[in-house]
Protein backbone atom coordinates (compact mmCIF):
# COMPACT_ATOMS: atom_id res chain seq x y z
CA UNK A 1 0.00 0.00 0.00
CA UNK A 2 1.12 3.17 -1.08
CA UNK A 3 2.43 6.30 1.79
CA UNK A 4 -0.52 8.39 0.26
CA UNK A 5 -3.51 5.76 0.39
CA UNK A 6 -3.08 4.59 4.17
CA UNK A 7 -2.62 8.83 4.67
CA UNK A 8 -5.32 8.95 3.27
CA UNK A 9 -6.99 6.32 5.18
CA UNK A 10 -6.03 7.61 8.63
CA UNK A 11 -8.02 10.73 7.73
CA UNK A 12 -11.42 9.43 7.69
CA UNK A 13 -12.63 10.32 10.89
CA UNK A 14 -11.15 13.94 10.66
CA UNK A 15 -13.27 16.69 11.27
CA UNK A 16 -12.77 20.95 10.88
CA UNK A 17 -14.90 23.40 12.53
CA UNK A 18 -15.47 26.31 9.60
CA UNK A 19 -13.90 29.47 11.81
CA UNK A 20 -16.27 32.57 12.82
CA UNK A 21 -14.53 34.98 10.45
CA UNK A 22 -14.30 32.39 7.04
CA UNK A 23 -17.60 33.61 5.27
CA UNK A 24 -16.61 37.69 6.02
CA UNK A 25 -12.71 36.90 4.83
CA UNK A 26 -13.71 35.32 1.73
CA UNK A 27 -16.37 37.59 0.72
CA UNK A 28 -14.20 40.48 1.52
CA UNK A 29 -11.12 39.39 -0.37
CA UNK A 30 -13.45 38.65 -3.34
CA UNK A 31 -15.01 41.97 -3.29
CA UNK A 32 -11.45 43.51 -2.32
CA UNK A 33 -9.94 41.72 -5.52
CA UNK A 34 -12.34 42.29 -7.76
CA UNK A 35 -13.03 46.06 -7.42
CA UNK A 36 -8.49 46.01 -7.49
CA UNK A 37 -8.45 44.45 -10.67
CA UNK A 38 -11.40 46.35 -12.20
CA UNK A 39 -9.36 49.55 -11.03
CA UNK A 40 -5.73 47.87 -12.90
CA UNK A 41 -7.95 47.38 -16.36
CA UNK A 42 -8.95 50.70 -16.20
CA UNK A 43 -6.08 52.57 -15.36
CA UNK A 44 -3.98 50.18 -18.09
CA UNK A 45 -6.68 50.88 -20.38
CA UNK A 46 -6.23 54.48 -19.96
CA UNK A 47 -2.78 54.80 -20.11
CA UNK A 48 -2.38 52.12 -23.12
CA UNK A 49 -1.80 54.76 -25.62
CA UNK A 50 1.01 56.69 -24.31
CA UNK A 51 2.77 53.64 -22.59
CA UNK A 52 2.55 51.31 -25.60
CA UNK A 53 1.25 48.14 -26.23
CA UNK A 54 2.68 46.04 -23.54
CA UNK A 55 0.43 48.44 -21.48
CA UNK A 56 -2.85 47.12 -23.11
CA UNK A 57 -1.52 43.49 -22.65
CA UNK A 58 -1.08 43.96 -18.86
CA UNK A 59 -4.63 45.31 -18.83
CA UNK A 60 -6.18 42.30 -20.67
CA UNK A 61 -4.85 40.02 -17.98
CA UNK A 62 -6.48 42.59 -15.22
CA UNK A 63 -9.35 41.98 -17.47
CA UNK A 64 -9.48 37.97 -17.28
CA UNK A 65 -8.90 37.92 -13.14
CA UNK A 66 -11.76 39.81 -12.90
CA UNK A 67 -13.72 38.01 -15.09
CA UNK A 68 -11.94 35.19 -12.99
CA UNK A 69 -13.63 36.75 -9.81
CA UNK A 70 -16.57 36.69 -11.33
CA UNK A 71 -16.62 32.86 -12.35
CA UNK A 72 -15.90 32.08 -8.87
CA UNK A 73 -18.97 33.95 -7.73
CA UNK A 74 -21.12 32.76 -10.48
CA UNK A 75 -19.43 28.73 -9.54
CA UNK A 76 -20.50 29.65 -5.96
CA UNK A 77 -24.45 30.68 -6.52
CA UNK A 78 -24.42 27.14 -9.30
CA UNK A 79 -22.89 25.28 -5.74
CA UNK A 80 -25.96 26.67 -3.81
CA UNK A 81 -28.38 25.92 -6.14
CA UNK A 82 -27.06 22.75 -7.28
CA UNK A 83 -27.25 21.37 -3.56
CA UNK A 84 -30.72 22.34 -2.90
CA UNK A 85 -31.41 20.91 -6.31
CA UNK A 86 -29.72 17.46 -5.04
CA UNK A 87 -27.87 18.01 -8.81
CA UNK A 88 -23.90 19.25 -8.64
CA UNK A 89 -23.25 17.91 -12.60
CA UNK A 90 -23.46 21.91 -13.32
CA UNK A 91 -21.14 22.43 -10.67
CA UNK A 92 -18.59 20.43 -11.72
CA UNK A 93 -18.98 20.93 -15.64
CA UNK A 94 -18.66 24.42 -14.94
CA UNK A 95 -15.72 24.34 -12.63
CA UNK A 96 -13.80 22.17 -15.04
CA UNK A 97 -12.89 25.41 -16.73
CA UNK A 98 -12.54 27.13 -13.61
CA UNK A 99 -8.92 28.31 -13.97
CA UNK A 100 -9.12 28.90 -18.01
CA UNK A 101 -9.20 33.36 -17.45
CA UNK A 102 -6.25 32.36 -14.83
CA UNK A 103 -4.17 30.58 -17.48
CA UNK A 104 -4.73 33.22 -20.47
CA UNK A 105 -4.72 35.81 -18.15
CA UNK A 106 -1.03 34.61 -17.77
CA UNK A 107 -0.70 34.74 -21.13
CA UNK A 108 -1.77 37.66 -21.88
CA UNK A 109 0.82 39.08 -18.91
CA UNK A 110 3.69 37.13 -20.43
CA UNK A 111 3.24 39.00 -23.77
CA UNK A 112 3.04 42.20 -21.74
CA UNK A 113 6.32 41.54 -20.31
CA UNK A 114 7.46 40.13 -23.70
CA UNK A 115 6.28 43.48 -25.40
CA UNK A 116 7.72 45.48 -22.81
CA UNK A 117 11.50 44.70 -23.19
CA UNK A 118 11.58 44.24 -26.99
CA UNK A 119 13.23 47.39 -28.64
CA UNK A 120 11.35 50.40 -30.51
């Protein structure tokens, strides 16, 4: 038997108590991030034409993390509803692409960067 099956075995009667604070922290840092990246997109938005075009590619990245935010509220309210439903197949088709803004908002920072140091 493998170290990571009997781990995981041991674990079956373990427990965690969800802590006073967890709802207010995670709402807050959503709302927190969210309203900070819809603040980058603008700002890099504005400033794209006088900075270049590495500016506008730093912005489209702010733009996919918030649309990231907003996925991750949106996979919350299809969580809700899914449970009282008794069906979580949305949930889970949905959050199969969960991280796809996250990965070509990486993108679109790499070609920022990429943009940024290549000569005029």
């Amino acid at each position: 038997m493998s170290l990571v099956a009997s781990l995981i075995m041991l674990q079956t009667g373990v427990s965690a108590n969800q802590p006073a604070y967890f709802a207010a922290v995670l709402i807050g840092s959503l709302i927190l991030g969210g309203v900070g990246w819809l603040v980058a997109a603008v700002m890099g938005f504005a400033r794209a034409r006088a900075f270049g075009a590495s500016t506008r590619w730093f912005s489209l990245s702010a733009v996919c993390l918030l649309i990231y935010h907003i996925q991750f509220l949106l996979l919350g309210f299809l969580a809700v509803a899914g449970r009282q439903q008794g069906d979580l197949d949305s949930v889970l088709a949905f959050g199969a692409f969960f991280n796809i803004f996250v990965i070509v908002g990486a993108f679109c920072a790499i070609m920022g960067f990429v943009r940024l140091t290549s000569p005029r």
